[in-house]
PDB file of N, CA and C in Angstrom:
ATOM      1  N   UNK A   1       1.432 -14.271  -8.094  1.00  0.00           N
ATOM      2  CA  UNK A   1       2.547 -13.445  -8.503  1.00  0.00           C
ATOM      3  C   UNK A   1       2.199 -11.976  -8.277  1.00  0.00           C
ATOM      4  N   UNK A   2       2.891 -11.196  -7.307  1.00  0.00           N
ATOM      5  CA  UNK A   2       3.019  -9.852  -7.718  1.00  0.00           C
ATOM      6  C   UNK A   2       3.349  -8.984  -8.545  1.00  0.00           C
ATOM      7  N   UNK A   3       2.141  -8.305  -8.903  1.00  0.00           N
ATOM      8  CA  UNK A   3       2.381  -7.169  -9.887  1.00  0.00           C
ATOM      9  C   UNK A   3       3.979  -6.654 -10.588  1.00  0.00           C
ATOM     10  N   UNK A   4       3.919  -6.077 -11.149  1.00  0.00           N
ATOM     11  CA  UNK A   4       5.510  -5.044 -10.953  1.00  0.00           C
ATOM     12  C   UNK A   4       5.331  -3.788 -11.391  1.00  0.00           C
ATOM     13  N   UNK A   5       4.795  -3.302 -10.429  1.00  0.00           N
ATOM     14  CA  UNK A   5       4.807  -1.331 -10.417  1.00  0.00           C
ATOM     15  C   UNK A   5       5.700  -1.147 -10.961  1.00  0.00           C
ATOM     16  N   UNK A   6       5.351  -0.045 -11.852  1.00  0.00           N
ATOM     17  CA  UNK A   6       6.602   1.339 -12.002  1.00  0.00           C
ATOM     18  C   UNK A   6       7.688   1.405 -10.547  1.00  0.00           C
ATOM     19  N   UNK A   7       8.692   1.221 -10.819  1.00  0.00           N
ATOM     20  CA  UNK A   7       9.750   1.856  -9.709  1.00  0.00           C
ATOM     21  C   UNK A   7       9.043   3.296  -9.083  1.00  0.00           C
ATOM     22  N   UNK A   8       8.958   3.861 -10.069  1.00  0.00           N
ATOM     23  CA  UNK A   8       9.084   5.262  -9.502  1.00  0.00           C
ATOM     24  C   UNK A   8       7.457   5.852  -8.971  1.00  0.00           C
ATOM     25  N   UNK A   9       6.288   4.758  -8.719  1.00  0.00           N
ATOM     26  CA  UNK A   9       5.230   5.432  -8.837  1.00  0.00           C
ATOM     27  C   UNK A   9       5.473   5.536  -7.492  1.00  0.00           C
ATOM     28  N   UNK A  10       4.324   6.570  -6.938  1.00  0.00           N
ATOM     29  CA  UNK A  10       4.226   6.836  -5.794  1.00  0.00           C
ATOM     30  C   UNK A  10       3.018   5.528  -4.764  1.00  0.00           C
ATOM     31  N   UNK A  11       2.777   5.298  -3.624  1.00  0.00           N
ATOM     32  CA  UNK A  11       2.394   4.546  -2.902  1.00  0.00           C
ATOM     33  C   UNK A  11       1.729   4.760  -1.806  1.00  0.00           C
ATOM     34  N   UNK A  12       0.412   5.114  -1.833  1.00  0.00           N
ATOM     35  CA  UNK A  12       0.003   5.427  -0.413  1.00  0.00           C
ATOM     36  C   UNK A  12      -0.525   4.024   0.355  1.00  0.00           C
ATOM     37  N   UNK A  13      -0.407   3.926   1.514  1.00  0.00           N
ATOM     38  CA  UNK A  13      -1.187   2.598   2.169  1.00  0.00           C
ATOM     39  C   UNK A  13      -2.053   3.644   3.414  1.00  0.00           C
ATOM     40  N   UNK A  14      -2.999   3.017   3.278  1.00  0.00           N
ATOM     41  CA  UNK A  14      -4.259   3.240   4.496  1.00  0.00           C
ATOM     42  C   UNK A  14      -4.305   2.709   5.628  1.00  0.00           C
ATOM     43  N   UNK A  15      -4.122   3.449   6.110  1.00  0.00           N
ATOM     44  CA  UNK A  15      -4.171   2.198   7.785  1.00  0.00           C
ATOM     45  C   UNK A  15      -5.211   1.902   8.108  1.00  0.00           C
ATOM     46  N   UNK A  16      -4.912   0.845   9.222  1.00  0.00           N
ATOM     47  CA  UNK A  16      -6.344   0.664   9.797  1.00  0.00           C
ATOM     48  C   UNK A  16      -6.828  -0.652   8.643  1.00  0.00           C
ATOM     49  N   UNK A  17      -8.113  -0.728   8.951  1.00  0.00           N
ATOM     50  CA  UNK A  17      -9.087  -1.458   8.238  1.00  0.00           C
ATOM     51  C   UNK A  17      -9.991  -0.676   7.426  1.00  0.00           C
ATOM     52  N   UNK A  18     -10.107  -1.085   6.026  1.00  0.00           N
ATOM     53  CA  UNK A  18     -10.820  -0.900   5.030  1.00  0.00           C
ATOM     54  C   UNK A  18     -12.172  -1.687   5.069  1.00  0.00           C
ATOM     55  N   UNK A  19     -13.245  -1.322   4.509  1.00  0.00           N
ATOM     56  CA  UNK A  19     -14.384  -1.919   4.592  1.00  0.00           C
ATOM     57  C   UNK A  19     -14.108  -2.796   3.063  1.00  0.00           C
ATOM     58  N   UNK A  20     -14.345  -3.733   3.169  1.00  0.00           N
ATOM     59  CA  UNK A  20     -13.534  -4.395   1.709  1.00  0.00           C
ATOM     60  C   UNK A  20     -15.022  -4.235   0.686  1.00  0.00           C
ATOM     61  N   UNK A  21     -16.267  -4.098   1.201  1.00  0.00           N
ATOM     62  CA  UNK A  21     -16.974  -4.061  -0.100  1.00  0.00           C
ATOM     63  C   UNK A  21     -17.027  -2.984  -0.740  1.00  0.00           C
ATOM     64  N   UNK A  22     -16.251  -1.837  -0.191  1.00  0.00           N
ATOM     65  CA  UNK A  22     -16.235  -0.808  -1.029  1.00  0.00           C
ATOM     66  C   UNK A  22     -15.673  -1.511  -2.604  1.00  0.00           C
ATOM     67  N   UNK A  23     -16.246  -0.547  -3.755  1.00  0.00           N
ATOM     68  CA  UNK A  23     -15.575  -0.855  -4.721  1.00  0.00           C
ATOM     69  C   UNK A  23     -14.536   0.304  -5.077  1.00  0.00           C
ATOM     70  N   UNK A  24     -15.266   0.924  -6.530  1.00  0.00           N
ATOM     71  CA  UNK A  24     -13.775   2.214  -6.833  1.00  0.00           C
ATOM     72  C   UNK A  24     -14.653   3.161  -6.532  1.00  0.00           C
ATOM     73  N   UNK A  25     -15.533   3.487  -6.248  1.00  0.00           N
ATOM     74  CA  UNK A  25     -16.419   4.806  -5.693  1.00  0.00           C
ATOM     75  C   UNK A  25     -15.935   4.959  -4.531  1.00  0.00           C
ATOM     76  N   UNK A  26     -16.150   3.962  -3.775  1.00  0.00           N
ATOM     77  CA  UNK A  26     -15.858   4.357  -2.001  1.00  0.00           C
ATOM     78  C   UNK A  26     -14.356   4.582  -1.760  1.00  0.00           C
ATOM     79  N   UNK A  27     -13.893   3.606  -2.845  1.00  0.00           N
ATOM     80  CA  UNK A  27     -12.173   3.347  -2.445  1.00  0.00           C
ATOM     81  C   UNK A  27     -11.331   4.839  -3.113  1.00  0.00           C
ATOM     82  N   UNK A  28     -11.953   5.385  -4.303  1.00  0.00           N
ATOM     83  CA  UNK A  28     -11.512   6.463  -4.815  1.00  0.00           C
ATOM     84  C   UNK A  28     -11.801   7.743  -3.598  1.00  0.00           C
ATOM     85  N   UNK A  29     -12.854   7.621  -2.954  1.00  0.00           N
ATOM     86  CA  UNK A  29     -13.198   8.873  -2.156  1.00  0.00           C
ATOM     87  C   UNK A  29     -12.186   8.491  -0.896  1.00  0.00           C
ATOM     88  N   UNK A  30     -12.241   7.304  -0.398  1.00  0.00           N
ATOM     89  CA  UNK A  30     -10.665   7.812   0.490  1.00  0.00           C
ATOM     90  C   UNK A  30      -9.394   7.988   0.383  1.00  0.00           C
ATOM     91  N   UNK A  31      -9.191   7.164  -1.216  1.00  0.00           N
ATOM     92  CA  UNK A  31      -7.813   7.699  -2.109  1.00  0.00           C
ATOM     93  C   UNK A  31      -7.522   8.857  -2.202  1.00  0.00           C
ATOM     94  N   UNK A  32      -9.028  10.195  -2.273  1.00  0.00           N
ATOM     95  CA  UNK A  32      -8.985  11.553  -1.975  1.00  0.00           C
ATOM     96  C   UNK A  32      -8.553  12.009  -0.948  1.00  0.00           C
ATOM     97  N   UNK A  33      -8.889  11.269   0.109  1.00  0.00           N
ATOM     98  CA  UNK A  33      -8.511  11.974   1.662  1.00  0.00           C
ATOM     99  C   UNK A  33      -7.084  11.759   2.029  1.00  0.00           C
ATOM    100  N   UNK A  34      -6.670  10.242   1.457  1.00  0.00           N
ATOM    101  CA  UNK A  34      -5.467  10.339   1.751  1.00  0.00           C
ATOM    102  C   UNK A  34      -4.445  11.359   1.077  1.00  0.00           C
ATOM    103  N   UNK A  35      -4.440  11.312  -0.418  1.00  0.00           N
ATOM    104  CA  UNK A  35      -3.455  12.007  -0.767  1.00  0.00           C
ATOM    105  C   UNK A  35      -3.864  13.036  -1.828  1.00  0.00           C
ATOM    106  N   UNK A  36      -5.037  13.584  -1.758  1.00  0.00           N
ATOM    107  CA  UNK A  36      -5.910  14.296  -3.069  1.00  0.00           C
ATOM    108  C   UNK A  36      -6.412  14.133  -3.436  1.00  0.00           C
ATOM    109  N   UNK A  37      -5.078  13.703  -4.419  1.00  0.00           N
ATOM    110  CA  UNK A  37      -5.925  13.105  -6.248  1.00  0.00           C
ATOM    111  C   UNK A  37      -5.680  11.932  -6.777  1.00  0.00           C
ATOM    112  N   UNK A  38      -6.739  10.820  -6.354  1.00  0.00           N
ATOM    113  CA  UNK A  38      -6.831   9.912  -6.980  1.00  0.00           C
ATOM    114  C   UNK A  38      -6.548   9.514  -8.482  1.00  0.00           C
ATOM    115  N   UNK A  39      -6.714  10.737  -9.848  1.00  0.00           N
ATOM    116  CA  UNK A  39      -6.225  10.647 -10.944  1.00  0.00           C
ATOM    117  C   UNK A  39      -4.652  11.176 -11.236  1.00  0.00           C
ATOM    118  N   UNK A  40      -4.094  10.849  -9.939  1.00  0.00           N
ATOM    119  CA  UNK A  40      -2.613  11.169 -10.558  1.00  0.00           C
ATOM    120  C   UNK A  40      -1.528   9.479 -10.582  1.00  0.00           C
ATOM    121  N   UNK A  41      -2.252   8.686 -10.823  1.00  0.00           N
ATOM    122  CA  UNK A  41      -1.460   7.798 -11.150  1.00  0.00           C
ATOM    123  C   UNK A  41      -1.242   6.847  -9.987  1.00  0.00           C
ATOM    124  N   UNK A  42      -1.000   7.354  -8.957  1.00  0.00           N
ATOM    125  CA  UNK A  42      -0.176   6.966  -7.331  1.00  0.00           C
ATOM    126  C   UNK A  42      -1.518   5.779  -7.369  1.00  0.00           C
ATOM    127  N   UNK A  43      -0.590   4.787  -6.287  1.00  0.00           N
ATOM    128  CA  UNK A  43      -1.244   3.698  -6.385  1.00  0.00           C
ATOM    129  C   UNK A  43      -1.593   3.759  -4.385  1.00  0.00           C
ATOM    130  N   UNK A  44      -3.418   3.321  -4.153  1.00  0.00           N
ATOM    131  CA  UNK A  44      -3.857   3.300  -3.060  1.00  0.00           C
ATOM    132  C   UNK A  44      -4.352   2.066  -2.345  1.00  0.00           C
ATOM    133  N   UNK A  45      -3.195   1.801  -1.438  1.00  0.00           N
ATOM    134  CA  UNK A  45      -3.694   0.213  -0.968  1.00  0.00           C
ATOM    135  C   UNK A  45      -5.021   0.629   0.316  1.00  0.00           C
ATOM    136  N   UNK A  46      -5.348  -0.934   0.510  1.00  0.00           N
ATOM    137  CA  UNK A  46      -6.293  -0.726   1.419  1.00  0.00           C
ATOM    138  C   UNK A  46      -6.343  -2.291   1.781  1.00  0.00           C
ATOM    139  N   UNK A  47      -6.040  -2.133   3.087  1.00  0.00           N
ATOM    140  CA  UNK A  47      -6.543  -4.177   3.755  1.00  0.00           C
ATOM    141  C   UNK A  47      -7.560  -3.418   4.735  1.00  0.00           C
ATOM    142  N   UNK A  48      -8.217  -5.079   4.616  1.00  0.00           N
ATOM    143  CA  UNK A  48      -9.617  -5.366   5.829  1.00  0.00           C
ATOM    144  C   UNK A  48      -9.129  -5.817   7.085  1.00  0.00           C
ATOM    145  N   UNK A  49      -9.954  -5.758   7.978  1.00  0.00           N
ATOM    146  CA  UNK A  49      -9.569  -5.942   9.279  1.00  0.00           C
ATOM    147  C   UNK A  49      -8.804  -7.187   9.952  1.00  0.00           C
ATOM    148  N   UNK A  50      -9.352  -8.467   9.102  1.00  0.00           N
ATOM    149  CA  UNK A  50      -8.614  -9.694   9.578  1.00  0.00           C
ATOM    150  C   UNK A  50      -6.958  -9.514   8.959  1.00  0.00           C
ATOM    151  N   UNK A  51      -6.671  -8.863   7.899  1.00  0.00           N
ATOM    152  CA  UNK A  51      -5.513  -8.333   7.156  1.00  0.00           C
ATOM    153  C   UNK A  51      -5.340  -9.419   6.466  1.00  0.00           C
ATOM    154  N   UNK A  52      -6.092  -9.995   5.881  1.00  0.00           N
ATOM    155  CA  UNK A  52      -5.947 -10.950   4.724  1.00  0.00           C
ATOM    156  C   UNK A  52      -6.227 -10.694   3.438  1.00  0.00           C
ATOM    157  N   UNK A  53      -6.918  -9.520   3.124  1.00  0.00           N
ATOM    158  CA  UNK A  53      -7.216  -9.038   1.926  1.00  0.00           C
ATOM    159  C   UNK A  53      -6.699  -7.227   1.520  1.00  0.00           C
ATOM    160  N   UNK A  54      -5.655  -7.466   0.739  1.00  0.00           N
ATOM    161  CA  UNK A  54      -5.573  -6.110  -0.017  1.00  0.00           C
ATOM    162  C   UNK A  54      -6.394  -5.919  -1.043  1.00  0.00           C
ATOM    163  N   UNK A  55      -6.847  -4.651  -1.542  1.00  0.00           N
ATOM    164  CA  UNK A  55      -6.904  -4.170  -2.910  1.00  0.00           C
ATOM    165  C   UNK A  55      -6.249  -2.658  -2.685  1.00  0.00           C
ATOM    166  N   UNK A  56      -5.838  -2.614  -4.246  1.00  0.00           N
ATOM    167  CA  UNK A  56      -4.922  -1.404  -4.504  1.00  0.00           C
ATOM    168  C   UNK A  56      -5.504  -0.234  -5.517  1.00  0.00           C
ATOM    169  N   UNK A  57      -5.844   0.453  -5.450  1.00  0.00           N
ATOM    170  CA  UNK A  57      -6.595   1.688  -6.326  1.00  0.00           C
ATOM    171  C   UNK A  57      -6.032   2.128  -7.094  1.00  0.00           C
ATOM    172  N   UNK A  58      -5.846   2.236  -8.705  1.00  0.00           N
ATOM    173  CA  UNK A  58      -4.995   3.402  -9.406  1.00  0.00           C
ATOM    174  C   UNK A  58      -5.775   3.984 -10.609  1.00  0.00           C
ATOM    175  N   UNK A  59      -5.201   5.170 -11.207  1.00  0.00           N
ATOM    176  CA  UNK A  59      -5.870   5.421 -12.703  1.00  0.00           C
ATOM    177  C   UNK A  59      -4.820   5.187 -13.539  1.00  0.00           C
ATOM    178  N   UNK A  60      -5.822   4.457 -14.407  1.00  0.00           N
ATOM    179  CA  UNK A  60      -5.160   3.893 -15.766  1.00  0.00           C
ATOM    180  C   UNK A  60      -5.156   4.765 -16.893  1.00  0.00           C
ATOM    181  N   UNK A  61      -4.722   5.998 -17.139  1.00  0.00           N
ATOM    182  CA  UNK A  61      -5.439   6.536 -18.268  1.00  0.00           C
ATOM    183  C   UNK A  61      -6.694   6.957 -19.393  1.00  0.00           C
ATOM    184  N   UNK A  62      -7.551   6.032 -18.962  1.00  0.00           N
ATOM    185  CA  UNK A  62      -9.193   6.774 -18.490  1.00  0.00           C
ATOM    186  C   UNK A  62      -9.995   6.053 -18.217  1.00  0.00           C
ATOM    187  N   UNK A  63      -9.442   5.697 -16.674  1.00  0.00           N
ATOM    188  CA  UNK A  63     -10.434   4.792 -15.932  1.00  0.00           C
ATOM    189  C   UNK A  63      -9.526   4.173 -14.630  1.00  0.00           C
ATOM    190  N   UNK A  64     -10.445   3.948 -13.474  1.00  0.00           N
ATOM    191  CA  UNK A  64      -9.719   3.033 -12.491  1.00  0.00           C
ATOM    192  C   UNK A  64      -9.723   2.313 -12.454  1.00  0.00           C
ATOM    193  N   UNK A  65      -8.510   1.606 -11.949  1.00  0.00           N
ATOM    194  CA  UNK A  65      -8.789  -0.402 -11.848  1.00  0.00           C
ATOM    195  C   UNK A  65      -8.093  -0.438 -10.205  1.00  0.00           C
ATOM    196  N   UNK A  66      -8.604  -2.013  -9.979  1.00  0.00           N
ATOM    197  CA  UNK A  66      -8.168  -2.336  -8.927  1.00  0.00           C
ATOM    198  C   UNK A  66      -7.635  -3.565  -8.770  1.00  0.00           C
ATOM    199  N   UNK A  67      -6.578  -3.657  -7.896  1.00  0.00           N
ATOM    200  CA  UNK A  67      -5.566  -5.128  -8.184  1.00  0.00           C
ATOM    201  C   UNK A  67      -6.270  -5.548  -6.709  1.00  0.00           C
ATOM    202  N   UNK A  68      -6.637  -7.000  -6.772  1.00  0.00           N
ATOM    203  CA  UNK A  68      -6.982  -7.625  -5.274  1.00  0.00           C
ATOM    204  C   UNK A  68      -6.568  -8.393  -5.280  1.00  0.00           C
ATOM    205  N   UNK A  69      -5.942  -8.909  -3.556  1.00  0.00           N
ATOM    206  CA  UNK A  69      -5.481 -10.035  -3.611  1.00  0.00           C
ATOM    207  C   UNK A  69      -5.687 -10.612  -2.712  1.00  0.00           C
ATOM    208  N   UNK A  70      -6.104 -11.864  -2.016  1.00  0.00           N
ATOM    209  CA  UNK A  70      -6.680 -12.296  -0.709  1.00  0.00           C
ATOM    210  C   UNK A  70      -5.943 -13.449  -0.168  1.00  0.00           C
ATOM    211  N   UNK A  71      -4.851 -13.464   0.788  1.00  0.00           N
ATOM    212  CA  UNK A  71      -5.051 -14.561   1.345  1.00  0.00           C
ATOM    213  C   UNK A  71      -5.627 -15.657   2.004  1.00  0.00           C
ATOM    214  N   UNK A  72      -4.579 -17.777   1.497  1.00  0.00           N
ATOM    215  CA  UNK A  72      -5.519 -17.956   2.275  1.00  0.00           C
ATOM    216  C   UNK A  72      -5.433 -18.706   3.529  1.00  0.00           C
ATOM    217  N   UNK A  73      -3.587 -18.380   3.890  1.00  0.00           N
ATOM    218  CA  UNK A  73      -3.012 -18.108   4.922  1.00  0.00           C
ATOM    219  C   UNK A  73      -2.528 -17.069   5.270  1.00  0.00           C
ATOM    220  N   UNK A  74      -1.937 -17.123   6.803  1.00  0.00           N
ATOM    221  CA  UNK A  74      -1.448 -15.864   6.798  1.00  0.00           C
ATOM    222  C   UNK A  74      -1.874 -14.574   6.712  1.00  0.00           C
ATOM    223  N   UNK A  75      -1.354 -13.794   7.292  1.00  0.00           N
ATOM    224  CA  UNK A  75      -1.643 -12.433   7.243  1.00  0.00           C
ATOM    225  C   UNK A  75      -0.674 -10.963   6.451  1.00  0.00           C
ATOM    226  N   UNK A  76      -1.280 -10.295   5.869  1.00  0.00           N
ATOM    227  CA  UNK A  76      -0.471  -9.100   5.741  1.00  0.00           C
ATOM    228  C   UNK A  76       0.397  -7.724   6.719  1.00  0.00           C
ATOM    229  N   UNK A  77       1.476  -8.319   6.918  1.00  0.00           N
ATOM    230  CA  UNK A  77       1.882  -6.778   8.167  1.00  0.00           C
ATOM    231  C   UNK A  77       1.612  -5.100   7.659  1.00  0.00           C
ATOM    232  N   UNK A  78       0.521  -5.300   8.329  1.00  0.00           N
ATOM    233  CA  UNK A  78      -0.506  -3.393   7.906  1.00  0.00           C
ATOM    234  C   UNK A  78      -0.453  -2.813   8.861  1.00  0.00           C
ATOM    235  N   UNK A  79      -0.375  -1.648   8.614  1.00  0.00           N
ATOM    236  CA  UNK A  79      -0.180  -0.745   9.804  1.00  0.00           C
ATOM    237  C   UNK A  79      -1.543  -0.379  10.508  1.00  0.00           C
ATOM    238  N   UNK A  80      -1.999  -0.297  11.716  1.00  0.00           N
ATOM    239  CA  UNK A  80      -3.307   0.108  12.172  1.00  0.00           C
ATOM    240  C   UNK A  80      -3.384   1.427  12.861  1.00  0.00           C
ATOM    241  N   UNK A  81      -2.385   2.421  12.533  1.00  0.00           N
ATOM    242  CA  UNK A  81      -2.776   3.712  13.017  1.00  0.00           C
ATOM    243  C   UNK A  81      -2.367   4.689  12.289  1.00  0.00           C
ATOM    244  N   UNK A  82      -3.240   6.194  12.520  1.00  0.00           N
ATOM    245  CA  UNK A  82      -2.665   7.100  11.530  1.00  0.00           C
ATOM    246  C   UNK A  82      -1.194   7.557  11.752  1.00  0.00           C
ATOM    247  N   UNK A  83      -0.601   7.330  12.459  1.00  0.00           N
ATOM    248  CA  UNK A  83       1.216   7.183  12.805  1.00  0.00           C
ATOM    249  C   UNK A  83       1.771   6.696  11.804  1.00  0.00           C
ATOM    250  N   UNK A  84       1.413   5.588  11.897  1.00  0.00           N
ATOM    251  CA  UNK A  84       2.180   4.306  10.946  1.00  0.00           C
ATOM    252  C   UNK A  84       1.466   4.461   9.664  1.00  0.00           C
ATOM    253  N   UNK A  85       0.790   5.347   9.177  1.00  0.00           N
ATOM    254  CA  UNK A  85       0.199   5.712   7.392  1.00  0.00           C
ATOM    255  C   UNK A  85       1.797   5.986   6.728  1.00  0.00           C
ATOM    256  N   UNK A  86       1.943   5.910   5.379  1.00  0.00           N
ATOM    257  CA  UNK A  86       3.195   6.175   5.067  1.00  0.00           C
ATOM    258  C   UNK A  86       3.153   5.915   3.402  1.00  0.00           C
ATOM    259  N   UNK A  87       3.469   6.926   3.133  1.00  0.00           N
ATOM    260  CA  UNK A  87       3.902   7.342   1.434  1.00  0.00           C
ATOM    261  C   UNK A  87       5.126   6.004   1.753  1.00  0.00           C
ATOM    262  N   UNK A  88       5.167   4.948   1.004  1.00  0.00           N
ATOM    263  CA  UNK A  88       6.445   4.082   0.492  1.00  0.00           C
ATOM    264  C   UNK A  88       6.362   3.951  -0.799  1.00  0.00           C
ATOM    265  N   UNK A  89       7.685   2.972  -0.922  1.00  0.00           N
ATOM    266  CA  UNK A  89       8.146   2.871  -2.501  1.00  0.00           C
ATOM    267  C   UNK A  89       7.348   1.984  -3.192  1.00  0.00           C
ATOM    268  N   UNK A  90       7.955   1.347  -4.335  1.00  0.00           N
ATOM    269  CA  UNK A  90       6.789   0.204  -5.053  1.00  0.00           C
ATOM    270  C   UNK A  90       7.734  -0.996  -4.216  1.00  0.00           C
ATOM    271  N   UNK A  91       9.097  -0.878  -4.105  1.00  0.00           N
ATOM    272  CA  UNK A  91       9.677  -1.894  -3.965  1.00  0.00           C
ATOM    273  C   UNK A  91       9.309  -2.555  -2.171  1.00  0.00           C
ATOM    274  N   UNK A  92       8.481  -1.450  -1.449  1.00  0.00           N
ATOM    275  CA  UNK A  92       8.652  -1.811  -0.114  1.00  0.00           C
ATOM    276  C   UNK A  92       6.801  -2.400  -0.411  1.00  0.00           C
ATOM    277  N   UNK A  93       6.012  -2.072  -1.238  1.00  0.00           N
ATOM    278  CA  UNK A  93       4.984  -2.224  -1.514  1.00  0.00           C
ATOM    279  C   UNK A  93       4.637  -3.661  -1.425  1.00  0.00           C
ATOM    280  N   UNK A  94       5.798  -4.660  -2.444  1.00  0.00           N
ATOM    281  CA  UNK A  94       6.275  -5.677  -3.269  1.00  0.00           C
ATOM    282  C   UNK A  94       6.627  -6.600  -2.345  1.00  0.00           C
ATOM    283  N   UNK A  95       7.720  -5.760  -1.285  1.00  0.00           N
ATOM    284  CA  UNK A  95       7.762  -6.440  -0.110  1.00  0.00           C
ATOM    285  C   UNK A  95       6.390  -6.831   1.275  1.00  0.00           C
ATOM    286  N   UNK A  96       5.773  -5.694   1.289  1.00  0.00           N
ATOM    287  CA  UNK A  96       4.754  -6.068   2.195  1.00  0.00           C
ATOM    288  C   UNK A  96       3.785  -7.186   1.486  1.00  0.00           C
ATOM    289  N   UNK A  97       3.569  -6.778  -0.106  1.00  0.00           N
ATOM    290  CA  UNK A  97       2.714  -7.946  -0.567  1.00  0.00           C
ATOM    291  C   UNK A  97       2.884  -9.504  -0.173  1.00  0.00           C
ATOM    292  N   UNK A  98       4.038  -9.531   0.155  1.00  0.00           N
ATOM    293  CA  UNK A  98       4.765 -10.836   0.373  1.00  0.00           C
ATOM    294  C   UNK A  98       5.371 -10.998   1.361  1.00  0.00           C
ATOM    295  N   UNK A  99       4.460 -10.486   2.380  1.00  0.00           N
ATOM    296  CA  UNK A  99       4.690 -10.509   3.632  1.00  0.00           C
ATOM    297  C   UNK A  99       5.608 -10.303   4.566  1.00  0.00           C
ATOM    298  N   UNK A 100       7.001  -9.354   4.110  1.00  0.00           N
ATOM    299  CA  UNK A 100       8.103  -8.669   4.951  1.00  0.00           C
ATOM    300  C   UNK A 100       7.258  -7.860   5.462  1.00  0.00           C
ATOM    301  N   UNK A 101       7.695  -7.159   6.317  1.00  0.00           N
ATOM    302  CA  UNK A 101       7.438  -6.219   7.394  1.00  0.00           C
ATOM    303  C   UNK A 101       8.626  -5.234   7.582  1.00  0.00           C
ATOM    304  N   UNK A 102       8.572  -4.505   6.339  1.00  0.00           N
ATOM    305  CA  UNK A 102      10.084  -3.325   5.794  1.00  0.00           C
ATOM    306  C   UNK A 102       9.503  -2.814   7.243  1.00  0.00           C
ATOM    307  N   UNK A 103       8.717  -2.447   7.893  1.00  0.00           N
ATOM    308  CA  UNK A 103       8.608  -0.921   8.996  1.00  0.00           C
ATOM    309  C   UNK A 103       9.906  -1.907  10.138  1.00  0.00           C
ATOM    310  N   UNK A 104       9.638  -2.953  10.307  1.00  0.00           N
ATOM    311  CA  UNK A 104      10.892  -3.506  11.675  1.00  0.00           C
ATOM    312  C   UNK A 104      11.944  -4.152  10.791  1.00  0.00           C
ATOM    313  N   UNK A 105      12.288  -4.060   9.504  1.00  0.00           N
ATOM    314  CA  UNK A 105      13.529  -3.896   9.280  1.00  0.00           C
ATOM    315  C   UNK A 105      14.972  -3.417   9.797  1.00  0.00           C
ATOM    316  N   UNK A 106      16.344  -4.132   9.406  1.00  0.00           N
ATOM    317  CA  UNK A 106      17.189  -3.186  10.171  1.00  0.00           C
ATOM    318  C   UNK A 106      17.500  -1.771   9.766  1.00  0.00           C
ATOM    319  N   UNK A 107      17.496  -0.947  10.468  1.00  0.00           N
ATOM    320  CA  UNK A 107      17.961   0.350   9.904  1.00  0.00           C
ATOM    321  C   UNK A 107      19.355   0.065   9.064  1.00  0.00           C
ATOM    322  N   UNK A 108      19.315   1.312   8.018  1.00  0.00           N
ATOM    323  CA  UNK A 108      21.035   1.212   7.719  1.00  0.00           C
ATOM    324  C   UNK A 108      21.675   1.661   9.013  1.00  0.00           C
ATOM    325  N   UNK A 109      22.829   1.311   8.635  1.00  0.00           N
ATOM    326  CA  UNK A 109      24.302   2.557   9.502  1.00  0.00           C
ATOM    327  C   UNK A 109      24.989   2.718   8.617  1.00  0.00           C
ATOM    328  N   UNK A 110      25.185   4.435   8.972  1.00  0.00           N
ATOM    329  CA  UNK A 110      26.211   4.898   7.907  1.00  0.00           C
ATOM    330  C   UNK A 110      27.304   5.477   9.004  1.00  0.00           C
ATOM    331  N   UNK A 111      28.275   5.502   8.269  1.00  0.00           N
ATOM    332  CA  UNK A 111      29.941   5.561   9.311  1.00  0.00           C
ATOM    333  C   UNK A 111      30.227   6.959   8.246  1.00  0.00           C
ATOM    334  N   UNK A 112      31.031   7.396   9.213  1.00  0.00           N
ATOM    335  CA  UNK A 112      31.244   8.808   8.423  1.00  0.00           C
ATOM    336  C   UNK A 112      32.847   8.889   8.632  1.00  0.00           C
ATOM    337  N   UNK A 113      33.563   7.907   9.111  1.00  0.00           N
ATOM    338  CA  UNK A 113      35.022   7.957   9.364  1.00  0.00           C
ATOM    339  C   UNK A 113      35.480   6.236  10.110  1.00  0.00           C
ATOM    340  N   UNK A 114      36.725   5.899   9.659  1.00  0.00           N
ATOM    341  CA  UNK A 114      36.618   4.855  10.386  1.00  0.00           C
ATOM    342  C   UNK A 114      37.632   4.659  11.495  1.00  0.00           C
ATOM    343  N   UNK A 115      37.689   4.113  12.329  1.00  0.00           N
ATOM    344  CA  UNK A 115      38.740   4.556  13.020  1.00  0.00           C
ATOM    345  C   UNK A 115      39.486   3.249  14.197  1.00  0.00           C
TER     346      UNK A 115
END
């Protein structure tokens, strides 16, 4: 079962491949690079190279934890370049956990008159 983030937290994902034995030392120091500050709440994913294993970085109010989850089919659709890095929602988060692939989603269309 997936988690259920805050709606409103923020979401960084890492591209590429993560070295998965990092724990919260290693995983907090690139939580820095990506978006600062690791103690602001925002939650920092990270998959390994076969893309079968996430873990997610956050602070809990005084201390970090980490959510892991490993498949033992299948793969996770992760992005592998710094292009495709991307601040998303919890809800597109929720979706990749479970294997949509929101980035080749359909776009909306919006109509501005109909005619």
């Amino acid at each position: 079962m997936t988690p259920a983030f805050p709606a409103n937290v923020q979401v960084y994902l890492k591209p590429g491949p993560t070295d998965m034995r990092k724990a919260i030392n290693g995983l907090s120091i690139l939580a820095q690079k990506i978006a600062g500050d690791p103690f602001s709440g925002a939650l920092f994913a990270f998959c390994n190279r076969r893309h079968d294993i996430v873990k997610i970085l956050y602070w809990d109010r005084n201390g970090f934890c980490i959510w892991h989850k490993r498949l033992e089919r299948d793969r996770f659709p992760w992005p592998n370049t710094e292009e495709e890095a991307l601040e998303i929602s919890a809800q597109q988060l929720h979706w990749l956990l479970n294997g949509i692939d929101f980035r080749r989603a359909h776009e909306s269309v919006k109509y501005s008159t109909l005619t």
